[in-house]
C-alpha atoms as a PDB file:
ATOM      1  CA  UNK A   1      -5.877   2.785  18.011  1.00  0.00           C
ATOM      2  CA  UNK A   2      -7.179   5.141  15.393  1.00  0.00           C
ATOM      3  CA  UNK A   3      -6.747   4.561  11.997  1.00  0.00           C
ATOM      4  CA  UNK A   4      -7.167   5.895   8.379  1.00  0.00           C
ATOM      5  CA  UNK A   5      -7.844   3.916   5.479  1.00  0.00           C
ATOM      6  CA  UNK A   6      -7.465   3.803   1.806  1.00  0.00           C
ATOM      7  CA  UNK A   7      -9.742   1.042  -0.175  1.00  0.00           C
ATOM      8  CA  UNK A   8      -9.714  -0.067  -3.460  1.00  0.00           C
ATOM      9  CA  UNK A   9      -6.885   1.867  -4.897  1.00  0.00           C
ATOM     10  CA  UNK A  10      -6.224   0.723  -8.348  1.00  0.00           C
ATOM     11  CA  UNK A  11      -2.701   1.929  -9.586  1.00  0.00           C
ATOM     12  CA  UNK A  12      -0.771   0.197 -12.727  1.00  0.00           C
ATOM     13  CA  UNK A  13       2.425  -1.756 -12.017  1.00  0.00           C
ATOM     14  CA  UNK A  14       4.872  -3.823 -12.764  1.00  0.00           C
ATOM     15  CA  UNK A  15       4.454  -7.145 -10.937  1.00  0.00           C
ATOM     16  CA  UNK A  16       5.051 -10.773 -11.627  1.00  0.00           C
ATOM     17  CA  UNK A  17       7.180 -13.646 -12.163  1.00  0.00           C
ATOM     18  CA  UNK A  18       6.107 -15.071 -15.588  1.00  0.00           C
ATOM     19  CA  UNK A  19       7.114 -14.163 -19.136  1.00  0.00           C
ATOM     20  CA  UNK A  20       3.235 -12.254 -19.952  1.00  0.00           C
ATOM     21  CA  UNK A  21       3.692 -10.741 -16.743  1.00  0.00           C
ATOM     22  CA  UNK A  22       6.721  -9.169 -17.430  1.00  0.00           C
ATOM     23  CA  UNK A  23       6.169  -7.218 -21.063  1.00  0.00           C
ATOM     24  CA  UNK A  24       3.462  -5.115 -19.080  1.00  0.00           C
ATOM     25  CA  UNK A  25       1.997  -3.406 -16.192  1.00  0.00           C
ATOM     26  CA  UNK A  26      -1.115  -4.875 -14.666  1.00  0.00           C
ATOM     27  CA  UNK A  27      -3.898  -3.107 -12.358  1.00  0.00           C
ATOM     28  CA  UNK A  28      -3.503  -4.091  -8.928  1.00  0.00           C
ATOM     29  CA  UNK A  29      -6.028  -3.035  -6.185  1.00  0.00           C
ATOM     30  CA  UNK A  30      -4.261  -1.551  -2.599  1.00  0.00           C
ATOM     31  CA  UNK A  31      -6.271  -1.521   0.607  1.00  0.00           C
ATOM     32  CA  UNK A  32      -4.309   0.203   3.619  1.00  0.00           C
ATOM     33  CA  UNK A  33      -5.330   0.431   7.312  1.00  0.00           C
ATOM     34  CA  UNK A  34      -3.107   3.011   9.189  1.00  0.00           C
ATOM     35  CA  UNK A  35      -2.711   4.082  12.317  1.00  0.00           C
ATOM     36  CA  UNK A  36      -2.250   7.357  13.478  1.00  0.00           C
ATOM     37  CA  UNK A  37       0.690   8.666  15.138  1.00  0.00           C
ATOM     38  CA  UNK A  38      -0.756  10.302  17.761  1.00  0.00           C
ATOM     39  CA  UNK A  39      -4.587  12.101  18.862  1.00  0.00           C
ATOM     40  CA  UNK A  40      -3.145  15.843  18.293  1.00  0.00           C
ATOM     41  CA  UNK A  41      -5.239  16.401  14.918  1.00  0.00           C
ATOM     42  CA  UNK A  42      -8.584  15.770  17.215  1.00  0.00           C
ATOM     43  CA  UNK A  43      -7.157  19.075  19.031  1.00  0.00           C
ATOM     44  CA  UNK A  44      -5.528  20.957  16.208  1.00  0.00           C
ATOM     45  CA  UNK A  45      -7.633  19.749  13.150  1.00  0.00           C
ATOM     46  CA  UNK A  46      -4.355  20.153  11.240  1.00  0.00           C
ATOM     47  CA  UNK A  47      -3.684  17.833   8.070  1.00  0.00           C
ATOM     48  CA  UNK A  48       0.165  18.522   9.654  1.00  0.00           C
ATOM     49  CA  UNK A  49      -0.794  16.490  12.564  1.00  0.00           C
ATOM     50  CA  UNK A  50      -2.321  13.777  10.766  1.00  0.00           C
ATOM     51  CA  UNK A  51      -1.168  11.438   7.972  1.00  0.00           C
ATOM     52  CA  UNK A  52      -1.952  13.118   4.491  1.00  0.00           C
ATOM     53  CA  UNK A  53      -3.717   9.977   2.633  1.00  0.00           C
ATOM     54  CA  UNK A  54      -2.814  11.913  -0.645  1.00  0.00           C
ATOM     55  CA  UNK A  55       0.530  11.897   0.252  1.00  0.00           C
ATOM     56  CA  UNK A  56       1.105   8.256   1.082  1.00  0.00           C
ATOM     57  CA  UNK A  57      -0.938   7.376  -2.281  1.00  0.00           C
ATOM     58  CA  UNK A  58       1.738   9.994  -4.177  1.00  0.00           C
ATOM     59  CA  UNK A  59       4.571   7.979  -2.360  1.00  0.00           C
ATOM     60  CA  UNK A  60       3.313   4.557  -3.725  1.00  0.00           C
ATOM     61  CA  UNK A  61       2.492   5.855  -7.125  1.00  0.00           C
ATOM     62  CA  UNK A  62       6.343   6.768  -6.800  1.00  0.00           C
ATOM     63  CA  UNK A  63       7.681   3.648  -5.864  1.00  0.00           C
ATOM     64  CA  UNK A  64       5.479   1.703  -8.488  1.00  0.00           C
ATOM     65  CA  UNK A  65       7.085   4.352 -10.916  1.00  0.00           C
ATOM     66  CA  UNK A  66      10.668   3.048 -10.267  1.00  0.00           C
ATOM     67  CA  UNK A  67      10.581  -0.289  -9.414  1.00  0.00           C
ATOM     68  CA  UNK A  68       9.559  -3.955 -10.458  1.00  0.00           C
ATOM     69  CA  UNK A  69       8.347  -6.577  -8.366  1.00  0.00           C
ATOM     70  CA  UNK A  70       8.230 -10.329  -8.499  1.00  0.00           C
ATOM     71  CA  UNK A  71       6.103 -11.410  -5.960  1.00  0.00           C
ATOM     72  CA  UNK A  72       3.208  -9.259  -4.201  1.00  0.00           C
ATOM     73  CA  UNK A  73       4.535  -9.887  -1.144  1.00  0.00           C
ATOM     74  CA  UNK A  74       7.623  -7.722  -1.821  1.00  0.00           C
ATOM     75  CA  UNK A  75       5.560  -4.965  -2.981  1.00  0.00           C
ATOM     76  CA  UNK A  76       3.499  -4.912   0.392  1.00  0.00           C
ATOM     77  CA  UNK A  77       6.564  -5.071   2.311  1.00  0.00           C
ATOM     78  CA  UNK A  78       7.603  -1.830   0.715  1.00  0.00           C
ATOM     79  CA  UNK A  79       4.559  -0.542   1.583  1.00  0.00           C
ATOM     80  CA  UNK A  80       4.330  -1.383   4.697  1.00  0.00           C
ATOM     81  CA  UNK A  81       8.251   0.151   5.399  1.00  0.00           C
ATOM     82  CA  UNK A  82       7.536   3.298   3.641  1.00  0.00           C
ATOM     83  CA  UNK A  83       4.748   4.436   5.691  1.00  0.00           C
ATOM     84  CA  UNK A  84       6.272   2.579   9.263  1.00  0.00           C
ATOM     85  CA  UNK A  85       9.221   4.714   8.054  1.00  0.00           C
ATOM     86  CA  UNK A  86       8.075   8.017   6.141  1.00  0.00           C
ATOM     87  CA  UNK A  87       4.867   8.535   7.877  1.00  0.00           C
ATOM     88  CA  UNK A  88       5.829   7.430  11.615  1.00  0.00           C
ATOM     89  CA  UNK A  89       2.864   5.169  11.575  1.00  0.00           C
ATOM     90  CA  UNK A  90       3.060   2.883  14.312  1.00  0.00           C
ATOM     91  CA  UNK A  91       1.051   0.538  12.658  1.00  0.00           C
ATOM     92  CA  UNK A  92       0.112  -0.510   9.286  1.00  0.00           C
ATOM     93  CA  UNK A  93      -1.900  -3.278   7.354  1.00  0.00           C
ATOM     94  CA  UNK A  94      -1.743  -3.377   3.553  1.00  0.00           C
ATOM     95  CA  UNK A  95      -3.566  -5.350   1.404  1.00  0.00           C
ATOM     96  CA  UNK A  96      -1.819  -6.032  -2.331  1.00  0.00           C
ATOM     97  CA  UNK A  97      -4.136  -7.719  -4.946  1.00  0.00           C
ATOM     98  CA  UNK A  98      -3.906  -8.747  -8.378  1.00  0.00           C
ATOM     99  CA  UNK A  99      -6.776  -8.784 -10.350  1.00  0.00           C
ATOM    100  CA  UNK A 100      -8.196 -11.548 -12.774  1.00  0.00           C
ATOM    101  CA  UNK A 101      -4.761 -13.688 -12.744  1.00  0.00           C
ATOM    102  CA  UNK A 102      -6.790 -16.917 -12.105  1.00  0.00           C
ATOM    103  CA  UNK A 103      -8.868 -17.970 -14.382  1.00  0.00           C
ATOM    104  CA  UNK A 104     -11.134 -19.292 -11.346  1.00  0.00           C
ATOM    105  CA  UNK A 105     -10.642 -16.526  -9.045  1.00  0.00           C
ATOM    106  CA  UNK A 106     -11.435 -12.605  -9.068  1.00  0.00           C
ATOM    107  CA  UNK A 107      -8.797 -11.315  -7.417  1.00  0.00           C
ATOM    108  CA  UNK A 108      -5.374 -13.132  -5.304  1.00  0.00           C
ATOM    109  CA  UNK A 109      -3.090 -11.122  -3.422  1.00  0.00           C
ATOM    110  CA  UNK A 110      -1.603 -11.051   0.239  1.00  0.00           C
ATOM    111  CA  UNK A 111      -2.270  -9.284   3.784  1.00  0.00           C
ATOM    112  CA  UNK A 112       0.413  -8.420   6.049  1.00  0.00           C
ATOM    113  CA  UNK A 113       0.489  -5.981   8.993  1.00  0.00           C
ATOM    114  CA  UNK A 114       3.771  -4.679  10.544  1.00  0.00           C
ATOM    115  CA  UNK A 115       4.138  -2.510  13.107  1.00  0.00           C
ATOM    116  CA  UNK A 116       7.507  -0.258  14.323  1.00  0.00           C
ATOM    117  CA  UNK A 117       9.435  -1.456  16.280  1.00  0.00           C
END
């Protein structure tokens, strides 16, 4: 299956469960895997026939806009369902990190991949 990625996207937002966490946003780093919908761009070379990686990163900036999250599994989840749903993926891994929460450790975060179904 052929896919398009997005690494390393570092967007602000508001995730966490504890007090500090809470009073403000934090970087977190996105990697996506996605898989495209179909082989017609190979034909057409159409961004239409495709999935517009500017687009999904304007839909997550979005959704990081409006909402808070406790846990960074909810905010992959939400990722996950908005490009299932809004892109027609049939396929999608995303990667949610946050970065320099442990004193110990770089970076924590989950991977999940869902697929439609």
């Amino acid at each position: 299956m052929d896919t398009i990625f997005i690494r390393q996207l570092r967007l602000q937002a508001w995730i966490g469960l504890y007090r500090h966490e809470k009073v403000t946003p934090q970087t977190i780093e996105i990697d996506l895997e996605i898989a495209l919908p179909g082989n017609a761009v190979y034909k057409t070379g159409r961004v239409a026939d495709t999935i517009d990686y500017g687009v999904v990163v304007a839909h997550i900036r979005a959704l990081l806009a409006k909402e808070r999250f406790g846990l960074v599994e909810n905010l992959a989840e939400r990722i996950a369902g908005i490009i299932l749903q809004d892109f027609k993926s049939p396929r999608v891994k995303v990667s949610v990190t946050k970065l320099g929460v442990l004193r110990d450790a770089q970076r924590v975060g989950v991977a999940i991949e869902r697929s439609r179904s």
